[in-house]
N, C-alpha and C. Protein backbone atom coordinates (compact mmCIF):
# COMPACT_ATOMS: atom_id res chain seq x y z
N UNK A 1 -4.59 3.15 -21.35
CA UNK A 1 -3.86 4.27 -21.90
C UNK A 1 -3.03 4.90 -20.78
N UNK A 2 -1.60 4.96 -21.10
CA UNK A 2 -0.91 5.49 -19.90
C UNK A 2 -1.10 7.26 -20.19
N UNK A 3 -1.14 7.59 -18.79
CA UNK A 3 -1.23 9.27 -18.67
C UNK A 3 0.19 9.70 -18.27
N UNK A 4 0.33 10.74 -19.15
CA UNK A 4 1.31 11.66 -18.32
C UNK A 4 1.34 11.97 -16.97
N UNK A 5 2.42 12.31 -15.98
CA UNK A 5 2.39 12.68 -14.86
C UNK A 5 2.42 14.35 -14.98
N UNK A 6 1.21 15.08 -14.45
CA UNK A 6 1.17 16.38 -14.76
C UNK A 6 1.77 17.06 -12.74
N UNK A 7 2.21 17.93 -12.67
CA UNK A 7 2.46 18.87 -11.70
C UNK A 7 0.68 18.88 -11.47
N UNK A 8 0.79 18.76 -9.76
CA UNK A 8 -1.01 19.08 -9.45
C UNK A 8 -1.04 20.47 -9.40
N UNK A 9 -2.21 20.71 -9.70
CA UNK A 9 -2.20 22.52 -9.87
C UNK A 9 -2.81 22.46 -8.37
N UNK A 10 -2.94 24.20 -8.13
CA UNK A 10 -3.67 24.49 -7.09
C UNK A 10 -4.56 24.98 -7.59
N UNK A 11 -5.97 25.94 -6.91
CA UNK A 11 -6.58 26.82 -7.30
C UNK A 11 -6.39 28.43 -8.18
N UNK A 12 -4.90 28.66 -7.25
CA UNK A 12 -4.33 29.78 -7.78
C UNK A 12 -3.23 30.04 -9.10
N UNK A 13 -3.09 28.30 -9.14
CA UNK A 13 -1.74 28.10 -9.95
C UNK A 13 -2.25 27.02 -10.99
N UNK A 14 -3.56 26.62 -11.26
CA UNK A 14 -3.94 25.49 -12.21
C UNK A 14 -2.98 25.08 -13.20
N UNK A 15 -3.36 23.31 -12.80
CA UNK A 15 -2.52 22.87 -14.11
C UNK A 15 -3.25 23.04 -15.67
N UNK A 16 -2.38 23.47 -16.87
CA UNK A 16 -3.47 23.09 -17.97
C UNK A 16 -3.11 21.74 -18.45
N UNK A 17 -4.34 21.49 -18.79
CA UNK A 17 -4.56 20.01 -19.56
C UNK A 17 -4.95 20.16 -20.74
N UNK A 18 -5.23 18.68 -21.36
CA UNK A 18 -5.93 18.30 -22.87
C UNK A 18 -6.88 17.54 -22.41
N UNK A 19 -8.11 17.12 -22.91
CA UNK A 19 -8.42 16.23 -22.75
C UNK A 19 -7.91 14.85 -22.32
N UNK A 20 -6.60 14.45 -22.64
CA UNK A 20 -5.66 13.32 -22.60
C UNK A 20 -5.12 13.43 -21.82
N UNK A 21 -4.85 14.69 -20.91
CA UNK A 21 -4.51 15.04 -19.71
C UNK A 21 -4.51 15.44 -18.53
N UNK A 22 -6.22 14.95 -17.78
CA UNK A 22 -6.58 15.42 -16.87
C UNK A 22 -6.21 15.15 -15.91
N UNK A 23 -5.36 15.56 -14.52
CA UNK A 23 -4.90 15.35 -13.64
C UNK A 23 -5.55 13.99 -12.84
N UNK A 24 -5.02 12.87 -12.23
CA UNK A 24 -6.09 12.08 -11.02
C UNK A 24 -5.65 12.76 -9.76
N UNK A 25 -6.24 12.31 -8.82
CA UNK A 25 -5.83 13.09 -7.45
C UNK A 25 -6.61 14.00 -7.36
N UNK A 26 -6.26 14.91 -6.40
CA UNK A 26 -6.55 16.54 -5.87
C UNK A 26 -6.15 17.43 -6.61
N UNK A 27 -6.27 17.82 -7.75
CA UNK A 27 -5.89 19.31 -8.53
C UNK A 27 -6.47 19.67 -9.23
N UNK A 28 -6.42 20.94 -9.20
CA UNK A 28 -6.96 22.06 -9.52
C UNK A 28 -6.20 22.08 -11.33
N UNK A 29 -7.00 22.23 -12.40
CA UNK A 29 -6.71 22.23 -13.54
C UNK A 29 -7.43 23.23 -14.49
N UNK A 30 -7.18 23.66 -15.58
CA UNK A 30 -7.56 24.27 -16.71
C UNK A 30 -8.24 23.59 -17.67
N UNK A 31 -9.33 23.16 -18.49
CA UNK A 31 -10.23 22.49 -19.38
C UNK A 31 -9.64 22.94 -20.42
N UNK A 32 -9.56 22.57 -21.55
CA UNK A 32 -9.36 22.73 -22.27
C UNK A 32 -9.71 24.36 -23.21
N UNK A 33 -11.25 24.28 -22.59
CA UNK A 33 -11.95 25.57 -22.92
C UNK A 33 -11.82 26.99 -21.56
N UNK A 34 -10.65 26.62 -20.99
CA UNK A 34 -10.51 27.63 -19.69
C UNK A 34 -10.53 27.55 -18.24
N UNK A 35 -11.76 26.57 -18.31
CA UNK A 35 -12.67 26.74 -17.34
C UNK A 35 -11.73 26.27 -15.89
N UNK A 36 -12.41 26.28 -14.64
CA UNK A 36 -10.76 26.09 -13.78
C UNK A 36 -12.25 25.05 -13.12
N UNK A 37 -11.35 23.97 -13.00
CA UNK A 37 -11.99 22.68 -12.44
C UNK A 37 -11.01 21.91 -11.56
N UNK A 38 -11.50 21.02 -11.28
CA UNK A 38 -11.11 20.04 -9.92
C UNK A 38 -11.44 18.96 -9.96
N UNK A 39 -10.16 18.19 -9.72
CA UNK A 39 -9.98 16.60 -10.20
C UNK A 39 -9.97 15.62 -8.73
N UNK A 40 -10.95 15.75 -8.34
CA UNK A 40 -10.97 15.42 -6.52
C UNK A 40 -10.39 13.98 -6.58
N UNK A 41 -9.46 13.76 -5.47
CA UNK A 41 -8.61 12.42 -5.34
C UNK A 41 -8.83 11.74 -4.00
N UNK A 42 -9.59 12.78 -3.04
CA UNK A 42 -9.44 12.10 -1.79
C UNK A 42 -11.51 12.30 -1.42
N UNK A 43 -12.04 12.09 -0.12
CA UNK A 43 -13.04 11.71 0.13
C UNK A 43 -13.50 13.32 0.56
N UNK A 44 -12.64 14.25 1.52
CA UNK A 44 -12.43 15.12 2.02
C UNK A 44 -13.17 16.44 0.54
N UNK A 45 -12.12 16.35 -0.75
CA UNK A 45 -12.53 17.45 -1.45
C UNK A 45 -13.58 17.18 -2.33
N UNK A 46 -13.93 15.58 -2.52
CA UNK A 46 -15.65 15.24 -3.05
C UNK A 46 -16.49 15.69 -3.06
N UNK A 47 -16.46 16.02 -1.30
CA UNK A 47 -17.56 16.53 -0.37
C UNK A 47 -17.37 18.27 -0.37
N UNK A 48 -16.09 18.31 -0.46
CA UNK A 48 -16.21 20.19 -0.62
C UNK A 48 -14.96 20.57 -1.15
N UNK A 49 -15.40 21.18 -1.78
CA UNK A 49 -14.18 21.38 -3.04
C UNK A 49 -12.87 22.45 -2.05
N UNK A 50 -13.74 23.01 -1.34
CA UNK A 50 -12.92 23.98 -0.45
C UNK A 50 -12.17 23.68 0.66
N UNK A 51 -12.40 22.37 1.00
CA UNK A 51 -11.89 21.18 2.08
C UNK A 51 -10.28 20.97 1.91
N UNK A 52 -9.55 20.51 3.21
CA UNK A 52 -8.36 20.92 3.01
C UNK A 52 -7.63 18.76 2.08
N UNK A 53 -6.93 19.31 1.28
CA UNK A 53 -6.39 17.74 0.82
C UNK A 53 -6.13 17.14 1.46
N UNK A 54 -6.39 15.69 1.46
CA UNK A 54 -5.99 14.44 2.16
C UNK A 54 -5.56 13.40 1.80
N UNK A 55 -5.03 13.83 0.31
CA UNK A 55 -4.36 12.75 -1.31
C UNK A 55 -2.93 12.79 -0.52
N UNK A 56 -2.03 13.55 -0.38
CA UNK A 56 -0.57 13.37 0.51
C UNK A 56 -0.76 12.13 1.99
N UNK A 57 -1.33 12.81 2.94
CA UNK A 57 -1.81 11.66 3.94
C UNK A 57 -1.60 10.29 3.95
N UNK A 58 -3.16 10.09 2.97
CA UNK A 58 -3.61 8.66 2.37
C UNK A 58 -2.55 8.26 1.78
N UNK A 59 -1.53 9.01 0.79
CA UNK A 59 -0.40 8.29 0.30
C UNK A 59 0.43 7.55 1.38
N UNK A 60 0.83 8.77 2.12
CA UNK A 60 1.80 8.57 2.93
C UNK A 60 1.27 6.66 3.75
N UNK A 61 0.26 7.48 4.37
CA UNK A 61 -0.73 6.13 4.94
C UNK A 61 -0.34 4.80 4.43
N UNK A 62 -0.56 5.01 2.47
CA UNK A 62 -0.55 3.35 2.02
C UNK A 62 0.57 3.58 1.50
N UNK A 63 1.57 4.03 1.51
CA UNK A 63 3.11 3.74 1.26
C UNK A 63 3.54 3.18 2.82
N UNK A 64 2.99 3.64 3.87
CA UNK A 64 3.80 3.06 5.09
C UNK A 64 3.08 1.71 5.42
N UNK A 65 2.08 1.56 5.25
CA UNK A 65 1.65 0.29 5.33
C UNK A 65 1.39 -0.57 4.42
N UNK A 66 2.20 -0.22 2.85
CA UNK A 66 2.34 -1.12 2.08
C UNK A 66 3.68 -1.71 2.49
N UNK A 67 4.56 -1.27 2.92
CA UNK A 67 6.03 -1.24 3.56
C UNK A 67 5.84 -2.13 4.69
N UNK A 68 5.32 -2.66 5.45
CA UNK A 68 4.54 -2.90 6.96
C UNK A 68 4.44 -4.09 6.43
N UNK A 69 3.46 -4.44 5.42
CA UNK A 69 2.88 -5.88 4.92
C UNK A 69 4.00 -6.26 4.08
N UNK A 70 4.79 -5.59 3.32
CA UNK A 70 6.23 -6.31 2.69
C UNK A 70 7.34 -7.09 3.95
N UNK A 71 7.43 -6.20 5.38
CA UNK A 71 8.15 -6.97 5.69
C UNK A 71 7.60 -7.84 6.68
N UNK A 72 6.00 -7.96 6.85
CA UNK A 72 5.78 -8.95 7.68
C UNK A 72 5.78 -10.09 7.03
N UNK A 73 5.64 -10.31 5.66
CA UNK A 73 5.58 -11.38 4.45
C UNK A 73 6.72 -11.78 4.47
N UNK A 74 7.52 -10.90 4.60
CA UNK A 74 9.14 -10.96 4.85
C UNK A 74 9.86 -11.99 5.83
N UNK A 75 9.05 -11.58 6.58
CA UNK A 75 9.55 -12.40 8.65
C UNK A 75 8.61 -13.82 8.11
N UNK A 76 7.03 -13.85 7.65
CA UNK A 76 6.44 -14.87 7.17
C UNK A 76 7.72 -15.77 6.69
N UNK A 77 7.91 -15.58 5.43
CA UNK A 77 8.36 -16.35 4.67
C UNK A 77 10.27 -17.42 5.70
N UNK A 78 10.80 -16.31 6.35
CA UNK A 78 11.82 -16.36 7.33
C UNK A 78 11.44 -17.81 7.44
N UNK A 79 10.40 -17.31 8.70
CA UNK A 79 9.25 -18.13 9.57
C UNK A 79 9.24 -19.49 9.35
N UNK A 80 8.67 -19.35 8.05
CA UNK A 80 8.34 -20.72 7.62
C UNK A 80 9.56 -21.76 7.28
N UNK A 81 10.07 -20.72 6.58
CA UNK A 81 12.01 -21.92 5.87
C UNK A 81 12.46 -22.31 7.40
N UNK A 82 12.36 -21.46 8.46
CA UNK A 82 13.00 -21.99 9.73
C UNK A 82 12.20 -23.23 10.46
N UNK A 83 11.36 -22.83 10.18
CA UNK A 83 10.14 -24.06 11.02
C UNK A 83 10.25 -25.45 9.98
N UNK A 84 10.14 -25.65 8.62
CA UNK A 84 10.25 -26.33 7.88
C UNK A 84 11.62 -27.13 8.25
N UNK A 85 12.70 -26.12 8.34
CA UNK A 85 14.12 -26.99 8.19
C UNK A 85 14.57 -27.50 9.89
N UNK A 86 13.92 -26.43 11.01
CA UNK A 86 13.86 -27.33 12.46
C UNK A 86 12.98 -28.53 12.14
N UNK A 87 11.85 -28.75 11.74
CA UNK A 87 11.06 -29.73 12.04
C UNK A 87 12.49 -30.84 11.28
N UNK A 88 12.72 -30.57 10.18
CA UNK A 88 13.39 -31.54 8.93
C UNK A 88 14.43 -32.18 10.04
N UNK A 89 15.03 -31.59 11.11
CA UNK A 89 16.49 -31.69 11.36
C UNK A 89 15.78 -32.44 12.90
N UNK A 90 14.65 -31.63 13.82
CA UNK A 90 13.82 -32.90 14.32
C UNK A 90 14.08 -34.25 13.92
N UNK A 91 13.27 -34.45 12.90
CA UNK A 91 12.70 -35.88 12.61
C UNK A 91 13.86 -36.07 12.04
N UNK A 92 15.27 -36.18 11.47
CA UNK A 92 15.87 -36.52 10.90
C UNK A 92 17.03 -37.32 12.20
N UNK A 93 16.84 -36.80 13.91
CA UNK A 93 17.92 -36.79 14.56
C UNK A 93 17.29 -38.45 15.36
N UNK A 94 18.03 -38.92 15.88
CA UNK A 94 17.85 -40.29 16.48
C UNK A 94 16.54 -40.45 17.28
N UNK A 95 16.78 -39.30 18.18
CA UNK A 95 15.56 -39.52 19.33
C UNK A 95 14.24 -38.33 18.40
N UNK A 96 14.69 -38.02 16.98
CA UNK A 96 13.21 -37.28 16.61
C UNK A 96 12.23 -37.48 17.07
N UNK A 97 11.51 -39.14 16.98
CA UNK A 97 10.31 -38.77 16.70
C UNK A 97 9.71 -39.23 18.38
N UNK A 98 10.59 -39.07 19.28
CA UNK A 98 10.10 -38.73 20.76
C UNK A 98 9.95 -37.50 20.74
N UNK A 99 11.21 -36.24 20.45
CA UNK A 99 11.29 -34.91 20.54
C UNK A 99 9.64 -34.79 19.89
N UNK A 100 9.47 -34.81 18.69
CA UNK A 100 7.97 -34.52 18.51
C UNK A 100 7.27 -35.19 19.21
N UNK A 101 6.92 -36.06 19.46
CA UNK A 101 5.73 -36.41 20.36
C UNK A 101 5.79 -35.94 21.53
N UNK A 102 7.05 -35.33 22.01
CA UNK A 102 6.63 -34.83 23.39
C UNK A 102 6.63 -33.47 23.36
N UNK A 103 6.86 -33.00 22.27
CA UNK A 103 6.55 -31.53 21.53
C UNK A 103 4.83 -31.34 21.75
N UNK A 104 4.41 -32.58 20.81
CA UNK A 104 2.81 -32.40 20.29
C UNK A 104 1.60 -32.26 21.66
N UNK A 105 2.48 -33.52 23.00
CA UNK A 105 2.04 -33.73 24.41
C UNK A 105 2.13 -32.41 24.81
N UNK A 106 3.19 -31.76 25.39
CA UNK A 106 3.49 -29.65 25.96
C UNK A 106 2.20 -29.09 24.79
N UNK A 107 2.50 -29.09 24.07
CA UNK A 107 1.34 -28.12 22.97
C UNK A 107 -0.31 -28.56 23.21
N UNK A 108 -0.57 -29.11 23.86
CA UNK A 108 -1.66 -30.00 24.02
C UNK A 108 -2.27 -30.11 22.48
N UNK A 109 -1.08 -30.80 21.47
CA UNK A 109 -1.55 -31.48 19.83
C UNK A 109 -1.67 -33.08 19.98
């Protein structure tokens, strides 16, 4: 079931909800029946509701190092088409398959 994206409330400023709409994350919300509750998102307000948030952070955190692993996959992939099409152009040239063997001899392969 997809959820709406609600504004996170604070303590002073709660979001209201429905049942169908309870905030995820760190916020501070309204129950349906009033009551002012807390939708803990990080490890920090689990442990104490009064604890300062650490849901922004952790984002920030795995947005920059989801970014990090896109472009090392990135240089990977480079990597490989270049190594694939040197080796191809290697073995394809007259004296190739000395160039590799005396490739494999330096590498101790």
């Amino acid at each position: 079931m997809n959820r709406p994206t609600l504004p996170a409330g604070t303590r002073d400023n709660p979001a209201p909800t429905t049942p169908d709409t309870v905030p995820a994350g760190c916020s501070w919300f309204t129950d349906p029946d009033g009551a002012l509750c807390l939708s803990p998102g990080c490890m920090a307000r689990i442990q104490d509701p009064e604890a300062q948030c650490l849901c922004d952070t952790l984002t920030s955190r795995l947005d920059m190092l989801t970014e990090k692993l896109r472009k090392l996959e990135e240089q990977q992939r480079y990597a490989e088409t270049w190594w694939q099409t040197l080796t191809a152009v290697v073995l394809e040239h007259l004296d190739g398959r000395a160039i590799h063997n005396e490739t494999c001899t330096r590498t101790g392969r």
